[in-house]
C-alpha atoms as a PDB file:
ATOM      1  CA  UNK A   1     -13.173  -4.395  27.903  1.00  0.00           C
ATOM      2  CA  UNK A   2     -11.182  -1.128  27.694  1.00  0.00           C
ATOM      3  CA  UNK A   3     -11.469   1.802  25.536  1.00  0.00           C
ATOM      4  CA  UNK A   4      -8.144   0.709  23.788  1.00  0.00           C
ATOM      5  CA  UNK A   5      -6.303  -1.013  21.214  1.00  0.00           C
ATOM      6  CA  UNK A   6      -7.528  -4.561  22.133  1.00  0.00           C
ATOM      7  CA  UNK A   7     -11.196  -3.275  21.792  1.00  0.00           C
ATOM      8  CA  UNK A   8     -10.202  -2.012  18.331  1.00  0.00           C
ATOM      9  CA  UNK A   9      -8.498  -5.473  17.637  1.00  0.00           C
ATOM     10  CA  UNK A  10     -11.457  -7.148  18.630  1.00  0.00           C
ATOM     11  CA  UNK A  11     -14.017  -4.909  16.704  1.00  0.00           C
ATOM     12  CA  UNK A  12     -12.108  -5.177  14.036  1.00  0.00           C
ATOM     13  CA  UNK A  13     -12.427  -8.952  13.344  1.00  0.00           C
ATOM     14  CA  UNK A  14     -16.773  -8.585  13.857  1.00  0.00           C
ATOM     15  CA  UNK A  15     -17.397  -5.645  11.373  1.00  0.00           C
ATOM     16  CA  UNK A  16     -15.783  -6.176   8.198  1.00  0.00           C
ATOM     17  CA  UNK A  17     -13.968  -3.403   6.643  1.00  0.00           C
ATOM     18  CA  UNK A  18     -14.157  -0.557   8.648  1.00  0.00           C
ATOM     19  CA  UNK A  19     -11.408  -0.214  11.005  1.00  0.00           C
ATOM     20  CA  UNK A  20     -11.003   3.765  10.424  1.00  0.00           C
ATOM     21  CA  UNK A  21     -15.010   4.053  11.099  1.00  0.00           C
ATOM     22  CA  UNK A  22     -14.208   1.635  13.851  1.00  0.00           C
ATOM     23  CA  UNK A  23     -11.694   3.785  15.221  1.00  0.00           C
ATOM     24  CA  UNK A  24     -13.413   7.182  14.843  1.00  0.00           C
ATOM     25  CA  UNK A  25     -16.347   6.050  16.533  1.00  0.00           C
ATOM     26  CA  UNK A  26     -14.390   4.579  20.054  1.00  0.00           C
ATOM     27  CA  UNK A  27     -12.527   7.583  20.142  1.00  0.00           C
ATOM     28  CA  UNK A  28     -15.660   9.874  20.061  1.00  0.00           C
ATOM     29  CA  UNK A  29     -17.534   7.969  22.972  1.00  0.00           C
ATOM     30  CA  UNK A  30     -14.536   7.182  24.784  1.00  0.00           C
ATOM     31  CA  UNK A  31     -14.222  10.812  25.023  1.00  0.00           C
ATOM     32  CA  UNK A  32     -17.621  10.850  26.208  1.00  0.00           C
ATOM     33  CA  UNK A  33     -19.122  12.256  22.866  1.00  0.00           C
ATOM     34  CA  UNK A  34     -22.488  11.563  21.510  1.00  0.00           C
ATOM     35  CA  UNK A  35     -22.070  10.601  17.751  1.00  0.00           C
ATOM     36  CA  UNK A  36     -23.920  11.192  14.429  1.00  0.00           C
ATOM     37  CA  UNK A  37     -23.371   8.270  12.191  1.00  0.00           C
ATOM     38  CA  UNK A  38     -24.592   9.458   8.770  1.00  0.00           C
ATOM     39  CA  UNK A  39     -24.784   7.461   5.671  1.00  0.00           C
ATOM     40  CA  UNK A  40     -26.921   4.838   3.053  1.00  0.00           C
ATOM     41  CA  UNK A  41     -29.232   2.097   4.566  1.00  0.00           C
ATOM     42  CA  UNK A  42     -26.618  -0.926   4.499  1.00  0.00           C
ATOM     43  CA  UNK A  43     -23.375   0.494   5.550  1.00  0.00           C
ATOM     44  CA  UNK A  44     -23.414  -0.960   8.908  1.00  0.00           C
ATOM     45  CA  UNK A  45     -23.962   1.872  11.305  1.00  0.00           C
ATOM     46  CA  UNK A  46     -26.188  -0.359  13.327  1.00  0.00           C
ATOM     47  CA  UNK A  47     -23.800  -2.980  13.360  1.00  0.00           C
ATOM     48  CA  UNK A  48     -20.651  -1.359  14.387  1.00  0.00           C
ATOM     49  CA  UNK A  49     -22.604   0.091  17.308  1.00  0.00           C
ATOM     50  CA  UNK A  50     -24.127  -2.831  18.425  1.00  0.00           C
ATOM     51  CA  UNK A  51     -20.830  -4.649  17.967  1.00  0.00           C
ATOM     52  CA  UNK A  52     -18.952  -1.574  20.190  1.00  0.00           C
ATOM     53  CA  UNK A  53     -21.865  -1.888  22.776  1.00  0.00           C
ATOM     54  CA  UNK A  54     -21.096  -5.608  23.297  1.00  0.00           C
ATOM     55  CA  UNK A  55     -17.744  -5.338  23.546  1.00  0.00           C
ATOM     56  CA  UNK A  56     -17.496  -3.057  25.803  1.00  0.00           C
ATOM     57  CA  UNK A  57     -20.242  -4.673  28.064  1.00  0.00           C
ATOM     58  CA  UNK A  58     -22.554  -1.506  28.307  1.00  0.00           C
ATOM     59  CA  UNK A  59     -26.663  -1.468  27.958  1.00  0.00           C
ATOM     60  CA  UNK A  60     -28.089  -0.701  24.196  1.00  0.00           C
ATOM     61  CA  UNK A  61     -31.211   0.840  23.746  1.00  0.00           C
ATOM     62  CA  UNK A  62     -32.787   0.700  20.007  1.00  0.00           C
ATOM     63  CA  UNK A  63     -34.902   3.515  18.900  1.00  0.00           C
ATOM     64  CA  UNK A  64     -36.449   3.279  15.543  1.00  0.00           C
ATOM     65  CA  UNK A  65     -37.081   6.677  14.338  1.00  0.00           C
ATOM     66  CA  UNK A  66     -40.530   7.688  12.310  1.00  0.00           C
ATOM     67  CA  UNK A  67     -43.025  10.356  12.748  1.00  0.00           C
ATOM     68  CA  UNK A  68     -45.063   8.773  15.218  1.00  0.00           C
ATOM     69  CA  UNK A  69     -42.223   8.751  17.620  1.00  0.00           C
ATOM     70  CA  UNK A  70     -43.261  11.506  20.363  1.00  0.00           C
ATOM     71  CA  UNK A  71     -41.922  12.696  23.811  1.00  0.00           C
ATOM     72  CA  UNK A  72     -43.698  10.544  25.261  1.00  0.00           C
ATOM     73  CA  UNK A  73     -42.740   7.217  23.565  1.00  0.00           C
ATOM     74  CA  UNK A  74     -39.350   8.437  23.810  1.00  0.00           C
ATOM     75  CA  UNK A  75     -38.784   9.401  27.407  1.00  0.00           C
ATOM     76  CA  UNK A  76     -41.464   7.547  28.793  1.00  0.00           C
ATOM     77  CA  UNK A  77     -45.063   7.914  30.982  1.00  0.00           C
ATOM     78  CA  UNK A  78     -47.177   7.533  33.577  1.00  0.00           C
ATOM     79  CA  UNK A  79     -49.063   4.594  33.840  1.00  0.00           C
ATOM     80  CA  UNK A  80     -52.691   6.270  33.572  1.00  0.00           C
ATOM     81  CA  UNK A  81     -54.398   3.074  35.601  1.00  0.00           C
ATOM     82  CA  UNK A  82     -51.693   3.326  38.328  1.00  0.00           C
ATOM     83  CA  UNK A  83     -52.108   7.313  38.336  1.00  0.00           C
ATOM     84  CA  UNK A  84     -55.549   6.274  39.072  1.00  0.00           C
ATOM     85  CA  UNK A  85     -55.135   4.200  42.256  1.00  0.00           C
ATOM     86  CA  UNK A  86     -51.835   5.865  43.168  1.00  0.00           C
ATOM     87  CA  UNK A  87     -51.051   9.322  41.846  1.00  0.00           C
ATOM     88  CA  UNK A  88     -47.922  10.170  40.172  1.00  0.00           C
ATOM     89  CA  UNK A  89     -45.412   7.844  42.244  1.00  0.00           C
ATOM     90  CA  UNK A  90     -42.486   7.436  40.694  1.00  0.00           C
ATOM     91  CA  UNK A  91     -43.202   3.605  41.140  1.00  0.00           C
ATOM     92  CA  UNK A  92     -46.378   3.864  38.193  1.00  0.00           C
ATOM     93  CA  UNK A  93     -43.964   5.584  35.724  1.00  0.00           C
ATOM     94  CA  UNK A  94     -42.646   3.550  33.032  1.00  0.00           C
ATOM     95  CA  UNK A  95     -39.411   4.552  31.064  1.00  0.00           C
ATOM     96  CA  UNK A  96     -38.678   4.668  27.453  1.00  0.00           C
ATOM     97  CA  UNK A  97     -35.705   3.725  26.157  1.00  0.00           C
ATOM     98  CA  UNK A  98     -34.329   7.675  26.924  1.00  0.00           C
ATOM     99  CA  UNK A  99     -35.271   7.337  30.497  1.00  0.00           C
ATOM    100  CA  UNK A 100     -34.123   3.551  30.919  1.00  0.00           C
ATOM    101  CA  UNK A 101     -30.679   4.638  28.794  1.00  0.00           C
ATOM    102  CA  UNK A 102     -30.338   7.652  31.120  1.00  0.00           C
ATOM    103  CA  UNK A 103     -30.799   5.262  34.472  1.00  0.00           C
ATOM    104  CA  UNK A 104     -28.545   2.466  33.187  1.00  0.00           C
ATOM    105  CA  UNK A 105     -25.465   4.486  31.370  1.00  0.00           C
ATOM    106  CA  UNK A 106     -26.647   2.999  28.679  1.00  0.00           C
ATOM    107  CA  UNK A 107     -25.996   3.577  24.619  1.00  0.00           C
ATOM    108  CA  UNK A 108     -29.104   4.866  23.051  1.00  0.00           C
ATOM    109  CA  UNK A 109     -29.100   3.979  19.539  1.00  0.00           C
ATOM    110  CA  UNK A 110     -31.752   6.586  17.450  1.00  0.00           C
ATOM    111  CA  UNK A 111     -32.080   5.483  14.043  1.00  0.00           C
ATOM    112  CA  UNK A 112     -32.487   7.574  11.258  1.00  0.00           C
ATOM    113  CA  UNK A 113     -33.193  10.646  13.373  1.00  0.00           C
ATOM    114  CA  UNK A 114     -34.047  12.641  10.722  1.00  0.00           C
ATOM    115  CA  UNK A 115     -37.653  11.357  10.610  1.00  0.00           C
ATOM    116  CA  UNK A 116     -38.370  12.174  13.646  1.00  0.00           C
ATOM    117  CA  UNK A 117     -41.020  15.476  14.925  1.00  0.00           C
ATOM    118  CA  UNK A 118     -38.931  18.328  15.952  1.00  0.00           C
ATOM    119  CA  UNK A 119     -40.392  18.505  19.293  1.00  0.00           C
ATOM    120  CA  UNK A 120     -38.846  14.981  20.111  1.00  0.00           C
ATOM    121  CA  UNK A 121     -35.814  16.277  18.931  1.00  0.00           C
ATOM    122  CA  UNK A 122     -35.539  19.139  21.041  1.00  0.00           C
ATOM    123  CA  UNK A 123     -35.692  16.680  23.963  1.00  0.00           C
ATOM    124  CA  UNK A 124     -32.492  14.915  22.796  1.00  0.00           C
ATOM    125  CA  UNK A 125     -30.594  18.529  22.415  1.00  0.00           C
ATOM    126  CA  UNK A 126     -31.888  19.212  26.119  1.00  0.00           C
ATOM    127  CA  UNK A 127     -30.225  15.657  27.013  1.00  0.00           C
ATOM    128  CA  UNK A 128     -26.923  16.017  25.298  1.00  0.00           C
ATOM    129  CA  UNK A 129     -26.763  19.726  26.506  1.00  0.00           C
ATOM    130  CA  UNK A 130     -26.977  19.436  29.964  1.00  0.00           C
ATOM    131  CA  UNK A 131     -26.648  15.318  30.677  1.00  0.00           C
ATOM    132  CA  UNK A 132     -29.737  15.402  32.471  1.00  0.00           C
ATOM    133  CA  UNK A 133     -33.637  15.367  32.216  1.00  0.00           C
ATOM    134  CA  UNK A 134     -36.553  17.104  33.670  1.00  0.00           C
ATOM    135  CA  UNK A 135     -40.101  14.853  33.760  1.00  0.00           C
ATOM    136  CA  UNK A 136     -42.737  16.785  34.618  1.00  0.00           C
ATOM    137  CA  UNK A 137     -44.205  15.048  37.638  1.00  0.00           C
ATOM    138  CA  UNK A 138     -41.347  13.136  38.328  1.00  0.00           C
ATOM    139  CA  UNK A 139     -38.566  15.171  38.659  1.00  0.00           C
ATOM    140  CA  UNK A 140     -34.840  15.028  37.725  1.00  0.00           C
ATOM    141  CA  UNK A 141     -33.439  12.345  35.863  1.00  0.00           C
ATOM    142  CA  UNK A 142     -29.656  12.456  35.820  1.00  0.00           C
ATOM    143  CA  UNK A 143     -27.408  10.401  33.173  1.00  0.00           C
ATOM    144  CA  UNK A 144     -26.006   7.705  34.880  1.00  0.00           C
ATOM    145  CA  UNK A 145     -22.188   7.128  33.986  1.00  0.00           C
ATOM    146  CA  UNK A 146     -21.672   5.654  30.250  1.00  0.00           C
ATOM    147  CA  UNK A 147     -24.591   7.289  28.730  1.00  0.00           C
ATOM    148  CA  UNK A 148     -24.236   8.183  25.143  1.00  0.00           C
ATOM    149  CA  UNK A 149     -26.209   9.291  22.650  1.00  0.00           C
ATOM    150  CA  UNK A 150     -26.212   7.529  18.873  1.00  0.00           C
ATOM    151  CA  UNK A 151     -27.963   8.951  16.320  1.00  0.00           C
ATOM    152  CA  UNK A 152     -28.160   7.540  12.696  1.00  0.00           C
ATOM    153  CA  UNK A 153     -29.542   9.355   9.438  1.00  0.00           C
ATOM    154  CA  UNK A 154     -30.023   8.358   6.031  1.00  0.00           C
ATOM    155  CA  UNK A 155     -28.335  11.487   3.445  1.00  0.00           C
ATOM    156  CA  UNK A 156     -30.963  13.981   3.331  1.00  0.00           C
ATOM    157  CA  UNK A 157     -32.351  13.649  -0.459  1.00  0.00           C
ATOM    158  CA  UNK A 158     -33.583  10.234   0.685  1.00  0.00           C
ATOM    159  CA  UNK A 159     -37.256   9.936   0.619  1.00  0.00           C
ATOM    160  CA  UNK A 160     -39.131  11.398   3.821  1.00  0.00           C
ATOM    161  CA  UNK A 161     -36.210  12.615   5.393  1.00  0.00           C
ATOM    162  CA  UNK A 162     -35.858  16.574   6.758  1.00  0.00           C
ATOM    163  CA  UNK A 163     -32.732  18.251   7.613  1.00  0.00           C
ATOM    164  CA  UNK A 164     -31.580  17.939  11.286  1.00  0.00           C
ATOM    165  CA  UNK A 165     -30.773  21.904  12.830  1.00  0.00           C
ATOM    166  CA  UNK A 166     -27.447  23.194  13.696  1.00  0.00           C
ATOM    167  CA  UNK A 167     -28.200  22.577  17.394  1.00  0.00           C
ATOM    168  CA  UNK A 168     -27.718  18.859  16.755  1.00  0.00           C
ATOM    169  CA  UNK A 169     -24.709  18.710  14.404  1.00  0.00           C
ATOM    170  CA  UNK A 170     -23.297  21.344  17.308  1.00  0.00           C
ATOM    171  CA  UNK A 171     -23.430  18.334  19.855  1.00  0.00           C
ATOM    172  CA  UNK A 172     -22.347  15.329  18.479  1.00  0.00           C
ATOM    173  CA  UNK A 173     -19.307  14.077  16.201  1.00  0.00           C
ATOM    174  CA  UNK A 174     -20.089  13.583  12.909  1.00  0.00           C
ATOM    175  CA  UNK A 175     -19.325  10.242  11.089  1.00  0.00           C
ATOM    176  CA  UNK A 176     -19.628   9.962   7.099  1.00  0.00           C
ATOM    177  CA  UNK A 177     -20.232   5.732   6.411  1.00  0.00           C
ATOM    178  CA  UNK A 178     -20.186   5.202   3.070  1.00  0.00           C
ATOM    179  CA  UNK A 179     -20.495   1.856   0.762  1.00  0.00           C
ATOM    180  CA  UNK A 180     -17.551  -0.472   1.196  1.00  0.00           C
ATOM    181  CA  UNK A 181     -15.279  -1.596  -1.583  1.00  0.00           C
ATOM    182  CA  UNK A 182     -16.185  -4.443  -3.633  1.00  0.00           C
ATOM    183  CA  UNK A 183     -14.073  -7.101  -2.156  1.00  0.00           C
ATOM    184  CA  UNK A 184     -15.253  -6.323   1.446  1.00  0.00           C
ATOM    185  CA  UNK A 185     -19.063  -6.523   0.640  1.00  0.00           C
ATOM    186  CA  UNK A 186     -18.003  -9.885  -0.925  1.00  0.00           C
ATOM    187  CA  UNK A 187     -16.828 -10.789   2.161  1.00  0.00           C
ATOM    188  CA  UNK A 188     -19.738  -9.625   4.180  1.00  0.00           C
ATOM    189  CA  UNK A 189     -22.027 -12.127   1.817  1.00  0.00           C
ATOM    190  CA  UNK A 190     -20.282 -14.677   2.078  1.00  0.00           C
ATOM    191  CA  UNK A 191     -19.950 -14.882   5.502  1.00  0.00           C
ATOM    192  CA  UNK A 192     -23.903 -14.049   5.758  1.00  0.00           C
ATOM    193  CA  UNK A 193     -24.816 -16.533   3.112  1.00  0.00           C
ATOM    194  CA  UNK A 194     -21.850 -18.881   3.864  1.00  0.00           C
ATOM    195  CA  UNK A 195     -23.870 -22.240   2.205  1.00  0.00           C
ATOM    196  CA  UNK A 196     -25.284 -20.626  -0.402  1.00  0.00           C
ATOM    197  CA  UNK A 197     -22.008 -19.073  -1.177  1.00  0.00           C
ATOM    198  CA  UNK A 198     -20.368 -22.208  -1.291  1.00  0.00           C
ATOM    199  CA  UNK A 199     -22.601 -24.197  -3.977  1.00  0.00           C
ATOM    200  CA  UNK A 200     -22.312 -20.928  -6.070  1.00  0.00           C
ATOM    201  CA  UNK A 201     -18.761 -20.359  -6.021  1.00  0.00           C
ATOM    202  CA  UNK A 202     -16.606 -17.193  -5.712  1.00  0.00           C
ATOM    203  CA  UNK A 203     -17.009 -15.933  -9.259  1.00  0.00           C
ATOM    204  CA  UNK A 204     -20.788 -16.188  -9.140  1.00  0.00           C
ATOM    205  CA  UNK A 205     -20.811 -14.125  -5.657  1.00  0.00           C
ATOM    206  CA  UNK A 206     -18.554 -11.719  -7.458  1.00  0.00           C
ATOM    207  CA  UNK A 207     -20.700 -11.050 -10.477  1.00  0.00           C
ATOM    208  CA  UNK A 208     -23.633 -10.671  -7.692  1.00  0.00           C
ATOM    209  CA  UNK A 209     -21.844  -8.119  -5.599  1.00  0.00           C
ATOM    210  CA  UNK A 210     -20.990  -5.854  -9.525  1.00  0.00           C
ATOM    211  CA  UNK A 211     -24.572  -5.989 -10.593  1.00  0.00           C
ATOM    212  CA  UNK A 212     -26.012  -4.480  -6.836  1.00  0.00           C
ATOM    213  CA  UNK A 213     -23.078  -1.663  -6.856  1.00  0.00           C
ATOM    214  CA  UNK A 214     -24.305  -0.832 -10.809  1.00  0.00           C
ATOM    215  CA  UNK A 215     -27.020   0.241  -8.991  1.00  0.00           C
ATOM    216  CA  UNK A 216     -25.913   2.527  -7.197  1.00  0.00           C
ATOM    217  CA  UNK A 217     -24.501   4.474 -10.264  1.00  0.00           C
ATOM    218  CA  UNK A 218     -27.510   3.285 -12.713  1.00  0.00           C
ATOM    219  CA  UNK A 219     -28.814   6.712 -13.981  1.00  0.00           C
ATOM    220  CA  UNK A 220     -32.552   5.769 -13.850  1.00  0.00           C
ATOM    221  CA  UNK A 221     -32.160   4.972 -10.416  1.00  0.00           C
ATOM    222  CA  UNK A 222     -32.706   7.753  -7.350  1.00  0.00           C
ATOM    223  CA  UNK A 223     -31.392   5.151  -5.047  1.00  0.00           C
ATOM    224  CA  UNK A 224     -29.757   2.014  -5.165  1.00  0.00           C
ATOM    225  CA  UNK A 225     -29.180  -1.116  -2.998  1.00  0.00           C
ATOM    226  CA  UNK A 226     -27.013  -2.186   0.007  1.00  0.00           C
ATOM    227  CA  UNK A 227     -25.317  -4.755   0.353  1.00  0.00           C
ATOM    228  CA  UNK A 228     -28.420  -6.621   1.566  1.00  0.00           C
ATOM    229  CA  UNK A 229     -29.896  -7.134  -2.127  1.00  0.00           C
ATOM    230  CA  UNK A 230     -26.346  -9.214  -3.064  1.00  0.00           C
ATOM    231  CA  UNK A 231     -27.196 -11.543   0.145  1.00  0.00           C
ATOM    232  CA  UNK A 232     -30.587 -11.906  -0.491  1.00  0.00           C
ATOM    233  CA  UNK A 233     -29.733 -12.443  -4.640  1.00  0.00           C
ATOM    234  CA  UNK A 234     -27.622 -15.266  -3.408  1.00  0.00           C
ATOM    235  CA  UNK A 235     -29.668 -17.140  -0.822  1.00  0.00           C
ATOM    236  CA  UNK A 236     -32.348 -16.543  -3.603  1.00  0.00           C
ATOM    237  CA  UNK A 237     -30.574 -18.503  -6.171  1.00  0.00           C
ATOM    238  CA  UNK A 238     -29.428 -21.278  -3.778  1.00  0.00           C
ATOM    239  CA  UNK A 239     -33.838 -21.766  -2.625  1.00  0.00           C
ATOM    240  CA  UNK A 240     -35.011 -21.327  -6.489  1.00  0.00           C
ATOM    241  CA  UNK A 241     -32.807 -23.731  -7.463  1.00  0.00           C
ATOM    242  CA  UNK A 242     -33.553 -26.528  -4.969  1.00  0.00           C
ATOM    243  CA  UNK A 243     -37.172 -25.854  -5.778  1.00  0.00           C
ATOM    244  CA  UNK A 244     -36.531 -26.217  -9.701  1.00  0.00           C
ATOM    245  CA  UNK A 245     -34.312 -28.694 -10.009  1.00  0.00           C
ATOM    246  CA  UNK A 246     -31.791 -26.895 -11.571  1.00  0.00           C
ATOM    247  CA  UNK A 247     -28.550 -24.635 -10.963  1.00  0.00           C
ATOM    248  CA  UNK A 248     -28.180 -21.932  -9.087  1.00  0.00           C
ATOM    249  CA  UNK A 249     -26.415 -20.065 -12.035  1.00  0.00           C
ATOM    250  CA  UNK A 250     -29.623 -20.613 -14.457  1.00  0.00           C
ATOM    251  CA  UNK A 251     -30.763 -18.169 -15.802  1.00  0.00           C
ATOM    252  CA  UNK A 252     -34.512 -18.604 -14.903  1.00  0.00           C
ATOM    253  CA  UNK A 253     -33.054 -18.704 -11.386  1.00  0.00           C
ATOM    254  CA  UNK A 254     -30.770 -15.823 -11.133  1.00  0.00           C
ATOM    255  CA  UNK A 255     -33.219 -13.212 -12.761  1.00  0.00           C
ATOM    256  CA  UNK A 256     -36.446 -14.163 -10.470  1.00  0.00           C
ATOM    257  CA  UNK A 257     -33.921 -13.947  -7.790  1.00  0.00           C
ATOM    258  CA  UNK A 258     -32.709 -10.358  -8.853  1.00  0.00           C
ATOM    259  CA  UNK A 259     -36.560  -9.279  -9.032  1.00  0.00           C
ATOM    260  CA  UNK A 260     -37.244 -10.530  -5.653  1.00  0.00           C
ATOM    261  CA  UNK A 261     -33.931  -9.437  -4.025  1.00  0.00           C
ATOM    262  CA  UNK A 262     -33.379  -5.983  -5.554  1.00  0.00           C
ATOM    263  CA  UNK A 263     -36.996  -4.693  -7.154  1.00  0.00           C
ATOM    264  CA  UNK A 264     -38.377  -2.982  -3.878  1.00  0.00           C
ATOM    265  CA  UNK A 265     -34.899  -1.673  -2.656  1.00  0.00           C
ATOM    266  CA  UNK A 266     -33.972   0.472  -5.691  1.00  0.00           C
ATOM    267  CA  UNK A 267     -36.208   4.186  -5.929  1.00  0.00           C
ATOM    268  CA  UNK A 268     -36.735   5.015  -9.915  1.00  0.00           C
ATOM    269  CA  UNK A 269     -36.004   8.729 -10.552  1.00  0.00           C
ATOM    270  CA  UNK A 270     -39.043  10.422 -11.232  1.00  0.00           C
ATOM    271  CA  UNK A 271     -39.299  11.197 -14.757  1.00  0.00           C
ATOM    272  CA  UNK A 272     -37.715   8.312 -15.950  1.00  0.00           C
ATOM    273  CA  UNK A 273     -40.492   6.046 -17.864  1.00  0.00           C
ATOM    274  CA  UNK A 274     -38.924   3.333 -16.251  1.00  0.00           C
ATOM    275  CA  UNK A 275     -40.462   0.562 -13.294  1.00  0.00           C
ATOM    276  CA  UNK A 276     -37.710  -1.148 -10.890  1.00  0.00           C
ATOM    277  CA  UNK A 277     -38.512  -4.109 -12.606  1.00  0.00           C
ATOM    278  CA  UNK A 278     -37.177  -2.810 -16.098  1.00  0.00           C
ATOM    279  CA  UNK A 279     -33.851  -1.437 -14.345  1.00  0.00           C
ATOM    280  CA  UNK A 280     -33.566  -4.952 -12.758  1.00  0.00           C
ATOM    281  CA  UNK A 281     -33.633  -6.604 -15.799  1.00  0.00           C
ATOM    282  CA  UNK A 282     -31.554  -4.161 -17.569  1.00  0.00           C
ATOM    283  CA  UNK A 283     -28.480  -5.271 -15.074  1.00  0.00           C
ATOM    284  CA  UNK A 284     -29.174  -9.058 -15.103  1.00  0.00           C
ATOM    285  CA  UNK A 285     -28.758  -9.117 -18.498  1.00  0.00           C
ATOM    286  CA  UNK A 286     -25.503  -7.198 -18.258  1.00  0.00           C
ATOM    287  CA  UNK A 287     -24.563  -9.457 -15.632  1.00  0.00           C
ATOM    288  CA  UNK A 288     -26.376 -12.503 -15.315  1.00  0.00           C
ATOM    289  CA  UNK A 289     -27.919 -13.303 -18.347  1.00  0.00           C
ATOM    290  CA  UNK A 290     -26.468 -16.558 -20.144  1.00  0.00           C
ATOM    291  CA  UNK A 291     -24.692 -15.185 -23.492  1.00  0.00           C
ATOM    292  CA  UNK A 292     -28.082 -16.466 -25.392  1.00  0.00           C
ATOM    293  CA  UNK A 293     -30.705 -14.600 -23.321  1.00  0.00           C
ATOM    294  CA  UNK A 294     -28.562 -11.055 -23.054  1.00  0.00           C
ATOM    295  CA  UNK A 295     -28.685 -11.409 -27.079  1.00  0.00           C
ATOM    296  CA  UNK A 296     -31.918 -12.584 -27.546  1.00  0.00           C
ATOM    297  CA  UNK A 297     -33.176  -9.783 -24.973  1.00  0.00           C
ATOM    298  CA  UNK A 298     -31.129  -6.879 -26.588  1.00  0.00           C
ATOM    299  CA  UNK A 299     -33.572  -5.736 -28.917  1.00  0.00           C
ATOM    300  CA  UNK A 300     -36.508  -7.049 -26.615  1.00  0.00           C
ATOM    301  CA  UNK A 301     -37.434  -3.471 -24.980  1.00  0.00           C
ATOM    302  CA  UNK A 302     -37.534  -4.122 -21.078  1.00  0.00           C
ATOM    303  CA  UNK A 303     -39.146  -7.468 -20.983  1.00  0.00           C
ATOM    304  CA  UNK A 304     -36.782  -9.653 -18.932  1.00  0.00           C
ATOM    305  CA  UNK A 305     -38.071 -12.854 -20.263  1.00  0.00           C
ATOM    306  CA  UNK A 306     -38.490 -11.749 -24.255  1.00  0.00           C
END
């Protein structure tokens, strides 16, 4: 497919709710741009540019960024057995996903480049700077046609991240994802958690999708949770209930479901007194709670089940 309006069209009915991200992002690689995709884990970034990769029929290459993540892993190396019977033939080396991306006119996909040692970074600046790559032993290594470069970062202030230098925001387009309105991530779970969705009912799904965006805003919490938690909440509730007995709605059901969906995705601000669990808690009983728990429970301190 075509860098044009049909590709747009066709994005457009895979990723829910972002045709203006949609649109920003063909338009910087069709211009042969490498893009920064910067937002909150669970805004999609992944998704739209896996979904733009397959629609367009190119190569993907997924690189998970972290600290262990050196030159080497990167770009590739030299198979030391082979170097051993053969030298350094170009036949013994073995690319990383750089080197293979580079080769194929591929898209390399870098998530959450900000975690990753500077001196890996300044490879990637060399690479978008001059479209090429120098190996030592090996030689040139020229970007094929189609080769892009697709970097992802969490917003700074999130735990373990650095800032990126100048020299990379210089190179790329920069594109701002943030969370999507309420009645798209509705849409997102229920098309992830379409059975569970349907034995709970739209109203249920709706409360679900409230209580994970209160925690975005919740002011004991550092960070909140995507989208991901409200799925997870819902297949939850749908398993529990099977297990029990009982409906999905109980209340049992719906706040062991919160504490295993959203406990270890939310980040307590330090300073608070509080444990994820309490927040949790806090928000199923503004949300969840049948009207004779959330009373009973109002004076209780933060024990969910006093």
């Amino acid at each position: 497919m075509e860098w044009n309006a049909d590709l747009i069209e066709a994005l457009t009915g895979q990723v829910i709710g972002r045709r203006r991200e949609i649109e920003q992002a063909v338009a910087a690689l069709a211009a042969e741009r490498h893009l920064l995709l910067e937002g909150p884990p669970g805004t999609g970034k992944s998704t739209l540019l896996r979904s733009i990769a397959q629609a367009i029929g190119t190569g993907f290459e997924f690189v998970e960024g972290n600290a262990e993540l050196t030159p080497g892993r990167l770009v590739g190396m030299f198979d030391p057995a082979a170097v051993l019977e053969a030298g350094y033939s170009p036949d013994v080396f073995i690319d990383g996903p750089l080197a293979a991306a580079l080769r194929d006119g591929s898209l390399l996909y870098l998530e959450e480049v900000n975690r990753i040692p500077e001196e890996t970074l300044n490879v990637l600046i060399s690479v978008m700077s001059e479209g090429e790559l120098h190996i030592p032993r090996l030689g040139r290594l020229v970007a094929a046609p189609g080769f892009r470069l697709v970097a992802a970062m969490n917003p700074f202030d999130a735990v373990g991240t650095a800032r990126i230098s100048g020299a990379v925001y210089d190179r790329v387009c920069r594109l701002v994802m943030g969370y999507q309105p309420a009645d798209d991530e509705m849409m997102i779970v229920a098309r992830d958690a379409t059975a569970a969705t349907q034995r709970v009912g739209p109203g249920f799904l709706l409360t679900v999708v409230e209580l994970v965006r209160a925690t975005r805003q919740h002011a004991d919490l550092r960070t909140g949770s995507s989208v991901r938690g409200a799925i997870d909440v819902v297949l939850l509730c749908d398993r529990l209930s099977t297990l029990r007995g009982t409906d999905p709605t109980d209340g049992n059901v719906t706040l062991d479901a919160c504490l295993l969906a959203l406990s270890g995705r939310v980040r307590v601000r330090e300073g608070s007194g509080r444990t994820p669990e309490d927040v949790v808690a806090e928000l199923w009983r503004r949300f969840l709670a049948p009207p004779d728990a959330a009373e009973e429970s109002s004076g209780a301190g933060d024990d969910p089940k006093a």
